[in-house]
Protein backbone atom coordinates (compact mmCIF):
# COMPACT_ATOMS: atom_id res chain seq x y z
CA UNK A 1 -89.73 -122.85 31.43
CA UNK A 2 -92.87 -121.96 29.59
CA UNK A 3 -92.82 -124.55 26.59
CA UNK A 4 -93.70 -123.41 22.92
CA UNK A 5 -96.00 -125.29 20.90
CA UNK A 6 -93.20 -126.39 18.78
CA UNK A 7 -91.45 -127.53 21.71
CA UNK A 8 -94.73 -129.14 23.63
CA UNK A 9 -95.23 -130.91 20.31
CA UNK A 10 -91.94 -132.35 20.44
CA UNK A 11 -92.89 -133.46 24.16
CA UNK A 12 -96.05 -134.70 23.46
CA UNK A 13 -94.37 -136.59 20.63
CA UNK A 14 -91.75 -138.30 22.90
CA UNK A 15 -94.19 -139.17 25.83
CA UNK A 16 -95.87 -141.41 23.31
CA UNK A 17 -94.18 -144.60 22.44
CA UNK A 18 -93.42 -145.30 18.95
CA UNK A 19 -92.43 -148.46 17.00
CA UNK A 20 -89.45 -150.31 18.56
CA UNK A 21 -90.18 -147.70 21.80
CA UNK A 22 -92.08 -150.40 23.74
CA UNK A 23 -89.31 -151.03 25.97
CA UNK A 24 -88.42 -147.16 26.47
CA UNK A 25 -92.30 -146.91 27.24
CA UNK A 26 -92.15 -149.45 29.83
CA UNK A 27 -89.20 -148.11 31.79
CA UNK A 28 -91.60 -144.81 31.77
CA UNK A 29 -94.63 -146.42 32.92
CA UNK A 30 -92.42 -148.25 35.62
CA UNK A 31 -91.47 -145.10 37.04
CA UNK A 32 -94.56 -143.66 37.39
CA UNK A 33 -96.01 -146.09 39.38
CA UNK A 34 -93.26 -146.11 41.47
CA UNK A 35 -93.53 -142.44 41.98
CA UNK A 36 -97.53 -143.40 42.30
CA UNK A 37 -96.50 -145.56 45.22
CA UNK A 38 -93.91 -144.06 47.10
CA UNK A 39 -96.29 -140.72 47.36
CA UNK A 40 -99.11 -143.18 48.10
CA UNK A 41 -97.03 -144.80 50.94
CA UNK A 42 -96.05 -141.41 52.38
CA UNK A 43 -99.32 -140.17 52.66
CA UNK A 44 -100.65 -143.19 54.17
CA UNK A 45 -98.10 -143.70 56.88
CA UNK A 46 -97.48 -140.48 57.99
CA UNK A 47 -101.40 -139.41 58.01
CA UNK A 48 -101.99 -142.70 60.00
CA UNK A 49 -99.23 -141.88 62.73
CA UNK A 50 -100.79 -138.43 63.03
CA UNK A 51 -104.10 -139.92 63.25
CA UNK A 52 -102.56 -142.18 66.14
CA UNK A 53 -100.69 -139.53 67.67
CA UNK A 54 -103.93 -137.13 67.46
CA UNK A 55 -106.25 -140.06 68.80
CA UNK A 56 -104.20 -141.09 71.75
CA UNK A 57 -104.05 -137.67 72.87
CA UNK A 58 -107.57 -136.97 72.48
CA UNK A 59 -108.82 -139.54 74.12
CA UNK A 60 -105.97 -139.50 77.03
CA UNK A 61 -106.00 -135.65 77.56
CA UNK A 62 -110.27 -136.26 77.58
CA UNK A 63 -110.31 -138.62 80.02
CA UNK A 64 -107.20 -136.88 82.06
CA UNK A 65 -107.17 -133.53 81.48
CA UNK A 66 -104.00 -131.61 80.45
CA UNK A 67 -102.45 -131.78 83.69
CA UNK A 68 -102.87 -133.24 87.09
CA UNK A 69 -102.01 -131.72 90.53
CA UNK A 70 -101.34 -134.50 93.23
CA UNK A 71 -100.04 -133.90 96.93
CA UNK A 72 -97.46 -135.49 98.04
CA UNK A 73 -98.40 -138.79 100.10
CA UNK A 74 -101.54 -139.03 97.91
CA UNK A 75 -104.09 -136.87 100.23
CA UNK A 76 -105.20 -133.47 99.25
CA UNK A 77 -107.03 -132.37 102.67
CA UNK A 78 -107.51 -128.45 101.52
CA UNK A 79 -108.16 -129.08 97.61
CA UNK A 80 -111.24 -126.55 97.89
CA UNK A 81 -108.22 -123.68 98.57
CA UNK A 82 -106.17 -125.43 95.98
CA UNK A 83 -108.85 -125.71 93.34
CA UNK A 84 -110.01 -122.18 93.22
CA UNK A 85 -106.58 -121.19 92.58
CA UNK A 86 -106.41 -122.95 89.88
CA UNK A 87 -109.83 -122.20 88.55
CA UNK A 88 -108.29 -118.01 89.28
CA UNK A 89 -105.46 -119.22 86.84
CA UNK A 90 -105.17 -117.63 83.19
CA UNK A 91 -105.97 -120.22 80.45
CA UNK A 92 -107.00 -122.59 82.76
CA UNK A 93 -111.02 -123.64 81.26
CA UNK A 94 -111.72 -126.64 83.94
CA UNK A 95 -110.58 -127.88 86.95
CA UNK A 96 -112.38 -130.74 89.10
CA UNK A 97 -111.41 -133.36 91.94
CA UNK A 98 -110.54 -136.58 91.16
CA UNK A 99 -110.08 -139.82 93.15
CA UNK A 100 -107.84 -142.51 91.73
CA UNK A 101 -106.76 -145.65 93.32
CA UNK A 102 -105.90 -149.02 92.08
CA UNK A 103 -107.99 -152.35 93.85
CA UNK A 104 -109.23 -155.25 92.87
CA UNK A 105 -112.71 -156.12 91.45
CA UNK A 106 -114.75 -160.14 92.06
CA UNK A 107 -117.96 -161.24 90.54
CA UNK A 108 -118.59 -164.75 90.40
CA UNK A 109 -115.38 -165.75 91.39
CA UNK A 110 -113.50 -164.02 88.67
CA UNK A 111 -110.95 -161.36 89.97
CA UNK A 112 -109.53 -158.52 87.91
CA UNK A 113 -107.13 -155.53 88.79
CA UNK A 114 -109.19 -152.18 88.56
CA UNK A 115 -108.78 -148.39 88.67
CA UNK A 116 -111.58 -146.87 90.80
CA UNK A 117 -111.91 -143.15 89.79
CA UNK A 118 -113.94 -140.75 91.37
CA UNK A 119 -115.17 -137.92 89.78
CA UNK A 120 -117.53 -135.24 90.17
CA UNK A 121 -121.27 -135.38 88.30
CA UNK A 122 -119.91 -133.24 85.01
CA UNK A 123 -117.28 -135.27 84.41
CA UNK A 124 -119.37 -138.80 84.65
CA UNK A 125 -122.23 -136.57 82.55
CA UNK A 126 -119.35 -136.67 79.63
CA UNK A 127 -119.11 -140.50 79.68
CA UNK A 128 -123.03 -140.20 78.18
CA UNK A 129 -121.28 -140.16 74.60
CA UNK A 130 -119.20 -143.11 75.67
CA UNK A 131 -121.70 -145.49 76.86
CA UNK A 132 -122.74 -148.41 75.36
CA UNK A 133 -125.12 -149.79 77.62
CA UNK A 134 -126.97 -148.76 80.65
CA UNK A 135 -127.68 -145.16 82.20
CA UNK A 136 -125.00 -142.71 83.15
CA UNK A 137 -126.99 -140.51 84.83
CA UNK A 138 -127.96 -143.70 87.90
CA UNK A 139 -124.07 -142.38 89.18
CA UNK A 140 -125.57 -140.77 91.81
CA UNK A 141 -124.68 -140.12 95.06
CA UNK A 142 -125.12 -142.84 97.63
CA UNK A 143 -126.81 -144.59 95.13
CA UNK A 144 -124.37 -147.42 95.12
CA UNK A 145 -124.13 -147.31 91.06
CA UNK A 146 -120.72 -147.63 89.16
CA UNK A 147 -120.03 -147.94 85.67
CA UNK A 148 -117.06 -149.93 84.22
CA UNK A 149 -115.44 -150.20 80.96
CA UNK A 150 -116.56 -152.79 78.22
CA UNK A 151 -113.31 -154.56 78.48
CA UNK A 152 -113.89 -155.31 82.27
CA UNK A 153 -117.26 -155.91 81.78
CA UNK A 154 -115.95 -158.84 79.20
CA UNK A 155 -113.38 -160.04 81.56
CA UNK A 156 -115.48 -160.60 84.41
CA UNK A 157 -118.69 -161.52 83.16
CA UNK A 158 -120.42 -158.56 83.49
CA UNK A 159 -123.55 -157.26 82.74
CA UNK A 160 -125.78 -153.97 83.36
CA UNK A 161 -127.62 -154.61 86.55
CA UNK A 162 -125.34 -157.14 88.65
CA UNK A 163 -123.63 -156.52 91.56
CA UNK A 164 -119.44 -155.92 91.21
CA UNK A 165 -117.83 -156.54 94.77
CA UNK A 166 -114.71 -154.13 95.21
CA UNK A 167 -112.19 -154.98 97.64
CA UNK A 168 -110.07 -152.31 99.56
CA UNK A 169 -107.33 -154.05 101.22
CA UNK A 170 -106.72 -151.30 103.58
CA UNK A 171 -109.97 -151.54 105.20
CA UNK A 172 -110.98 -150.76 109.12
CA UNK A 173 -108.52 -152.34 111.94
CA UNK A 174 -109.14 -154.72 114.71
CA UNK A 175 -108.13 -156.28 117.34
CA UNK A 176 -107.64 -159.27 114.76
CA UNK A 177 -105.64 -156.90 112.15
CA UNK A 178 -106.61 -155.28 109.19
CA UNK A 179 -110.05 -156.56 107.49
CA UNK A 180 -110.23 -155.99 103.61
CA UNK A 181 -113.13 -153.81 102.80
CA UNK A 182 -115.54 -155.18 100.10
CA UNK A 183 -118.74 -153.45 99.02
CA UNK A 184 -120.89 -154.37 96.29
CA UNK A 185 -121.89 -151.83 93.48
CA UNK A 186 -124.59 -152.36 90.91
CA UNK A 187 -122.74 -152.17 87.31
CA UNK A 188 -125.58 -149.24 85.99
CA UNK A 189 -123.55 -148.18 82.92
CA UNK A 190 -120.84 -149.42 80.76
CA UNK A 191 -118.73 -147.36 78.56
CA UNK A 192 -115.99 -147.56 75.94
CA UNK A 193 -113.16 -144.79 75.86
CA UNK A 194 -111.34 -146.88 72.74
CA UNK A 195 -107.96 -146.80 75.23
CA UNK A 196 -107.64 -150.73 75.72
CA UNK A 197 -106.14 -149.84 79.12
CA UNK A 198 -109.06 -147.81 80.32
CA UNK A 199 -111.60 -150.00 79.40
CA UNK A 200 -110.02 -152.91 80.78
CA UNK A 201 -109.45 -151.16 84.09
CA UNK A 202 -111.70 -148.47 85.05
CA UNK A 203 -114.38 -148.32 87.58
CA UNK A 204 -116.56 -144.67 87.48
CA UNK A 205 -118.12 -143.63 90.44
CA UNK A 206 -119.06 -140.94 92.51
CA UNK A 207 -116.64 -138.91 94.82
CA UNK A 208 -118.56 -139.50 97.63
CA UNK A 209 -119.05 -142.78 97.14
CA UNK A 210 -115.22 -143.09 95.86
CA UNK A 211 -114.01 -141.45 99.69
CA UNK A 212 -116.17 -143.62 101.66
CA UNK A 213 -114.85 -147.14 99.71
CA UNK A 214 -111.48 -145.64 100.47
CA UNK A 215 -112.15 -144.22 103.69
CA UNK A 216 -110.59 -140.36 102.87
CA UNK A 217 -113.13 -138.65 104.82
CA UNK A 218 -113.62 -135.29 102.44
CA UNK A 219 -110.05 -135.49 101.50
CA UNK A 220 -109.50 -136.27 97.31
CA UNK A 221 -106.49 -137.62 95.67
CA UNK A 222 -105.83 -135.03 93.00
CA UNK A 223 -107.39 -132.21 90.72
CA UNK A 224 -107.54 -132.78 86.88
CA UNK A 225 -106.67 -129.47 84.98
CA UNK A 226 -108.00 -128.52 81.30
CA UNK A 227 -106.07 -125.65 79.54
CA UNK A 228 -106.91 -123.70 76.56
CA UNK A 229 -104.33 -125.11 74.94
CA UNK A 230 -102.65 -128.88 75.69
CA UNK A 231 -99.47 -127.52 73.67
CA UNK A 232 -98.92 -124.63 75.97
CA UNK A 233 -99.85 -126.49 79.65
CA UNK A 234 -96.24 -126.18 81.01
CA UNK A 235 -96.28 -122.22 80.13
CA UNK A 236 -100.04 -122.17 81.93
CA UNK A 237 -99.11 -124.11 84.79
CA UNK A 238 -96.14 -122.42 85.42
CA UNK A 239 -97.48 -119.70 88.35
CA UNK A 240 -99.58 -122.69 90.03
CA UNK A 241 -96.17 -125.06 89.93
CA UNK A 242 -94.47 -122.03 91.92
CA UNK A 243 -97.29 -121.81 94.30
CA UNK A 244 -98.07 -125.27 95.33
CA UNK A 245 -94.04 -126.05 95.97
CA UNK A 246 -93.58 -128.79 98.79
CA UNK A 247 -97.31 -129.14 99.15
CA UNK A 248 -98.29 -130.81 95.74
CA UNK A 249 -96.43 -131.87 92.62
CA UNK A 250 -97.89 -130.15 89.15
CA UNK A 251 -97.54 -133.28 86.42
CA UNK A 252 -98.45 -132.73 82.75
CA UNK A 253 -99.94 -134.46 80.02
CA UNK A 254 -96.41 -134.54 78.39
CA UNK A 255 -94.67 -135.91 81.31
CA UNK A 256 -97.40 -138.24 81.81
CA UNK A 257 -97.12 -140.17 78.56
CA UNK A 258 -93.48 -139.17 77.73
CA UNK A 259 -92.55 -142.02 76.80
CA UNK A 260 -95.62 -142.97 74.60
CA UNK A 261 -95.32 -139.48 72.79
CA UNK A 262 -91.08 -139.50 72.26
CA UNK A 263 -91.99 -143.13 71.12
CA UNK A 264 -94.21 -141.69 68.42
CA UNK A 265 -92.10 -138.73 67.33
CA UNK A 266 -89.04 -141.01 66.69
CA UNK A 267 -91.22 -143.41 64.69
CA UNK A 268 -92.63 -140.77 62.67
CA UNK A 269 -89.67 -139.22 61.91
CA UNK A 270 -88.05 -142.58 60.95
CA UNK A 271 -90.99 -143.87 58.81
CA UNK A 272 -90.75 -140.59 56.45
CA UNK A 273 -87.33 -140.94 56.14
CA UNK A 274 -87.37 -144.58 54.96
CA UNK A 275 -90.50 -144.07 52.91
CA UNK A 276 -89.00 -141.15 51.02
CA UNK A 277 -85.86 -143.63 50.13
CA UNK A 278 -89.20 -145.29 47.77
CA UNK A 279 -89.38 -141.73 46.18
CA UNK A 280 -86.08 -141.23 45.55
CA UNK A 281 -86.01 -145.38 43.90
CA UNK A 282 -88.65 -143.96 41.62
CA UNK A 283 -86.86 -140.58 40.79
CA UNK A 284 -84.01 -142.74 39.50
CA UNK A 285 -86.30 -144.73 37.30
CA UNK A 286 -87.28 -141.57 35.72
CA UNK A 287 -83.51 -140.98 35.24
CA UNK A 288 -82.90 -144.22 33.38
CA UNK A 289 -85.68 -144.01 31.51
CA UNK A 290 -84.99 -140.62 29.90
CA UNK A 291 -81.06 -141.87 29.29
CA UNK A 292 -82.69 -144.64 27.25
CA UNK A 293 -85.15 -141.66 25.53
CA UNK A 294 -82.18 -139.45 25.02
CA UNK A 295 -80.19 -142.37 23.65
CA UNK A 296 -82.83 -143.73 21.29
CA UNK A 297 -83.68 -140.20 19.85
CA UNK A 298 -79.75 -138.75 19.14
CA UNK A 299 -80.16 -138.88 15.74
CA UNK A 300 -83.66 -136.98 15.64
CA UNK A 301 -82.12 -134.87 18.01
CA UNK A 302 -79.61 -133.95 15.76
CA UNK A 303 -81.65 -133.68 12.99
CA UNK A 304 -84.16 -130.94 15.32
CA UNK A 305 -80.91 -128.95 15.76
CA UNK A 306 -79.92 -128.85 12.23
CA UNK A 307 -83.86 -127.46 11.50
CA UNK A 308 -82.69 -124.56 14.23
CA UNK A 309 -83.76 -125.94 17.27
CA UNK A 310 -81.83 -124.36 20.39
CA UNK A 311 -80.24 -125.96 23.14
CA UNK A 312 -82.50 -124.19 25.57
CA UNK A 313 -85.61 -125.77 23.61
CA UNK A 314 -84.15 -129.48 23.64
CA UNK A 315 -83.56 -128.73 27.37
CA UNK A 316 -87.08 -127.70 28.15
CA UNK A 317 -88.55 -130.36 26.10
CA UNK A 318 -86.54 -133.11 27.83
CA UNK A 319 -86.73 -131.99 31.51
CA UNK A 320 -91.04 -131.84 30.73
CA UNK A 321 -90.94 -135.20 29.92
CA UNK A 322 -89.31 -136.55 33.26
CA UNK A 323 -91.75 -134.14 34.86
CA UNK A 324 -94.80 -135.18 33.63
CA UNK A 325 -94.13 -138.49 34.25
CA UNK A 326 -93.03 -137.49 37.84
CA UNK A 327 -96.31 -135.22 37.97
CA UNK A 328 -99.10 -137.91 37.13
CA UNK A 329 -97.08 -140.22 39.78
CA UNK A 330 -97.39 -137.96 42.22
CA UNK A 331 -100.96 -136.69 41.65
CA UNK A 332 -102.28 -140.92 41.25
CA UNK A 333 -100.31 -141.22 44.42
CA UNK A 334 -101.97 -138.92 46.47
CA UNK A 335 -105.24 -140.21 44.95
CA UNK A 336 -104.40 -143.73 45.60
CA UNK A 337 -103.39 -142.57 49.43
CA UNK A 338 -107.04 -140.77 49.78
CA UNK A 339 -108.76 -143.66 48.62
CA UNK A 340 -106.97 -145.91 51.11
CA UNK A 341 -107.45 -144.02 54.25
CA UNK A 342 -111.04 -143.42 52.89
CA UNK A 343 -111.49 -147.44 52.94
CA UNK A 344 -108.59 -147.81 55.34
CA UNK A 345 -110.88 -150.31 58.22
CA UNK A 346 -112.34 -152.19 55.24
CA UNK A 347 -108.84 -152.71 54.45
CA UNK A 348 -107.89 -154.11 57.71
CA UNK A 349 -110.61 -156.17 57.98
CA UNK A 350 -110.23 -158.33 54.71
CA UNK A 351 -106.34 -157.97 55.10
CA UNK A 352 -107.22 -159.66 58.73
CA UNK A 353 -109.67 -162.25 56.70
CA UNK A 354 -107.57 -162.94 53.94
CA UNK A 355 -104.27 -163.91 56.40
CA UNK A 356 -106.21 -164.58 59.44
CA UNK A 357 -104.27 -162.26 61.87
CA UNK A 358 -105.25 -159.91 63.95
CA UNK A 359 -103.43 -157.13 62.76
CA UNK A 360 -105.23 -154.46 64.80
CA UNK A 361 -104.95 -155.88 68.65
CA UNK A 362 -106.43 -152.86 70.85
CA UNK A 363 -104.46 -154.53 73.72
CA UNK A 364 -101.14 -153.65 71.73
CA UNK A 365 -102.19 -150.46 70.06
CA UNK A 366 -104.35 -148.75 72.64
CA UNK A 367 -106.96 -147.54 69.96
CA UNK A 368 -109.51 -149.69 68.95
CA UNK A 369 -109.31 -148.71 64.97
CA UNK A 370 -107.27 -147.91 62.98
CA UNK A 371 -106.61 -143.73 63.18
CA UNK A 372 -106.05 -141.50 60.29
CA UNK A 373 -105.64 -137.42 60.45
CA UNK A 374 -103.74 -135.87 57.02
CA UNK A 375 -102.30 -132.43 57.51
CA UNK A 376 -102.40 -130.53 54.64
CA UNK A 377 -99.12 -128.78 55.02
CA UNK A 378 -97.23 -132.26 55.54
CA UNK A 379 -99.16 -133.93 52.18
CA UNK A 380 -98.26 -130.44 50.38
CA UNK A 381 -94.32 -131.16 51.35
CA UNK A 382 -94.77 -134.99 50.23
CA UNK A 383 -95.85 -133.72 47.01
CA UNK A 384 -93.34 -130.58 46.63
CA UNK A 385 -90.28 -133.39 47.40
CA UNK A 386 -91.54 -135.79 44.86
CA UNK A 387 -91.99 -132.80 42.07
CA UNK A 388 -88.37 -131.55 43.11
CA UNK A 389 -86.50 -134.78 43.43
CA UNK A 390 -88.58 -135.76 39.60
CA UNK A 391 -87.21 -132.37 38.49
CA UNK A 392 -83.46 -132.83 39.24
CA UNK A 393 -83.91 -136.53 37.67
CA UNK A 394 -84.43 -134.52 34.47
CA UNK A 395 -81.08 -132.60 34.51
CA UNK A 396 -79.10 -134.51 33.66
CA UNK A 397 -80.13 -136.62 30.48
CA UNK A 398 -81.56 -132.96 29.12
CA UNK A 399 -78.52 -131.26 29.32
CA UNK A 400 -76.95 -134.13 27.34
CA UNK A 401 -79.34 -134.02 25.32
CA UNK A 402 -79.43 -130.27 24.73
CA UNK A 403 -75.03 -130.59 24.13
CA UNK A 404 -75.81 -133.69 21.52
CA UNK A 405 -73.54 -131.96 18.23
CA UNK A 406 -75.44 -132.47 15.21
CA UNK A 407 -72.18 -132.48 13.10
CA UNK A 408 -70.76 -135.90 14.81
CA UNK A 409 -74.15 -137.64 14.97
CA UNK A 410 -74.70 -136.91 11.37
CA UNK A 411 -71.61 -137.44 9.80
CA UNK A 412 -72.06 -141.12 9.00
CA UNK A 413 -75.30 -140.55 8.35
């Protein structure tokens, strides 16, 4: 397919319109910027769902580790045993206690739902990078300091330094019944995971503190795992889902958020399908267009093959055109789609002015911003599809136009 400079002068000749070719230049500049935007909407799409997809389980899989071991009835009374097993474990990197109970949270006679966690003093050290406002390091101990996401802290009121009242309802019995439980932490820290349901719910706190609110003795509720690899947890947790049989149930990231995850797959798979249908609008554009070429040009066609042009040449000349156009489409496409996830919060933001919507609600979409992660292997396949598809456009009016028979075009000439 190596052109000639005969036949890239021919090429070169036809890509630029003529007189009375204004028309036959339009229909070619249409189809370019189709091609320019159905590569452009490809990229976009798919490298925000893997964004998403990459964000959700980054921040999830940080907050929950890979996969959680839980005894039945909620109580693990020998975790120590239990944890150094799973510390012994091949690819296991990090395994720590982890108390997690739902209750309910007042402060000046507001009440929200919460999710007190307790956790050991690495993982509250690794909320440092979340804060934004207060000290982490005041968890401590007995200290009676807690730190609670932003959204909560919005809900209720709440600021760094005043006192959050938590209320067990399965507090100490008497001969009047059961009394609620309700201590009263000072808020020392809040933080911001970017998971709207986190940071509308959580409450971080010691495990000590976390077993006497709950009244667990030394007993936790479960033990977070971290692998070396999220995509190969159910292989690593294999041996320690054999061991712990009838004593505790072994629950992966995957099952965890299964829905969230299959949700996310379909979608993807769904959006590239439709958004290709754009590329393949814009391949058939190029096909009209050279028709029109091929049609305008039969008699200099026929005039090329009478000077000894070949078939072959014709062919090559014709199916360059329809590439080049379908080339600089796809090349301005994937520009335009760089430049767009480059800018892509701008974007939202004077999209949201310009309407007045919110069209980036964190309590819909989990993530606070909008999420963008391109894979260079799935751009590369955008492109090779939208080179192909342009290519096979060509076919058709070239080999038409290489069979054109100088002899009838001519002979009323």
């Amino acid at each position: 397919m190596i052109l000639s400079p005969f036949e890239w002068t021919i090429a070169k000749r036809y890509m630029s319109p003529g007189r009375g070719e204004a028309f036959i230049a339009l229909v070619a500049g249409i189809s370019l910027v189709a091609v320019m935007l159905g590569v452009a909407a490809l990229v976009i799409v798919m490298s925000v769902m893997n964004g998403f997809r990459a964000e959700l389980l980054d921040k999830i899989v940080g907050l929950n580790g890979h996969a959680i071991i839980q005894a039945y009835g909620g109580r693990l009374d020998d975790w120590q045993d239990i944890l150094k097993k799973v510390e012994a474990t091949p690819g296991v990197t990090h395994a720590s206690p982890l108390i997690e109970q739902p209750l309910l949270a007042s402060f000046n006679g507001r009440v929200e739902a919460i999710l007190v966690r307790g956790n050991t003093k690495p993982d509250i050290e690794q909320l440092q990078e979340k804060r934004v406002a207060g000290n982490i390091a005041a968890l401590q101990p007995g200290s009676g300091n807690v730190a609670i996401g932003s959204r909560l802290a919005q809900n209720l009121g709440v600021q760094v330094g005043d006192t959050l009242t938590i209320v067990n309802p399965q507090g100490r019995s008497t001969p009047f019944g059961t009394v609620p439980r309700e201590i009263g932490y000072r808020v020392a820290a809040i933080f911001e995971i970017g998971i709207y349901d986190y940071d509308n719910a959580f409450v971080v706190m010691p495990i000590p503190d976390a077993q006497t609110l709950l009244l667990t003795g030394n007993a936790i509720g479960m033990i977070e795992v971290t692998t070396t690899d999220p995509d190969k947890v159910v292989q690593i947790m294999a041996p320690l889902k054999q061991q712990l049989a009838g004593r505790a149930v072994v629950t992966d990231w995957r099952t965890i958020n299964a829905s969230l995850f299959e949700a996310l797959a379909v979608e993807r798979v769904a959006m590239f399908v439709v958004l290709s249908i754009i590329v393949l609008v814009a391949v058939f554009n190029i096909l009209s267009s050279l028709i029109m070429l091929v049609r305008a040009k039969t008699r200099d066609i026929a005039i090329l093959r009478t000077m000894g042009a070949t078939r072959r040449s014709l062919l090559k000349v014709f199916v360059t055109i329809g590439f080049v156009i379908g080339a600089l489409g796809t090349l301005t496409g994937l520009a335009l789609g760089m430049v767009f996830l480059f800018f892509r919060q701008p974007i939202v933001h004077a999209v949201e002015w310009l309407t007045g919507q919110n069209l980036w609600d964190p309590s819909i979409r989990f993530l606070t911003d909008l999420p963008s992660r391109s894979d260079p292997v799935e751009i590369a396949t955008i492109c090779i599809m939208a080179l192909v598809l342009s290519f096979l456009a060509t076919l058709y009016p070239a080999m038409k136009a290489a069979s054109t028979d100088p002899v009838q075009v001519l002979r009323y000439e």
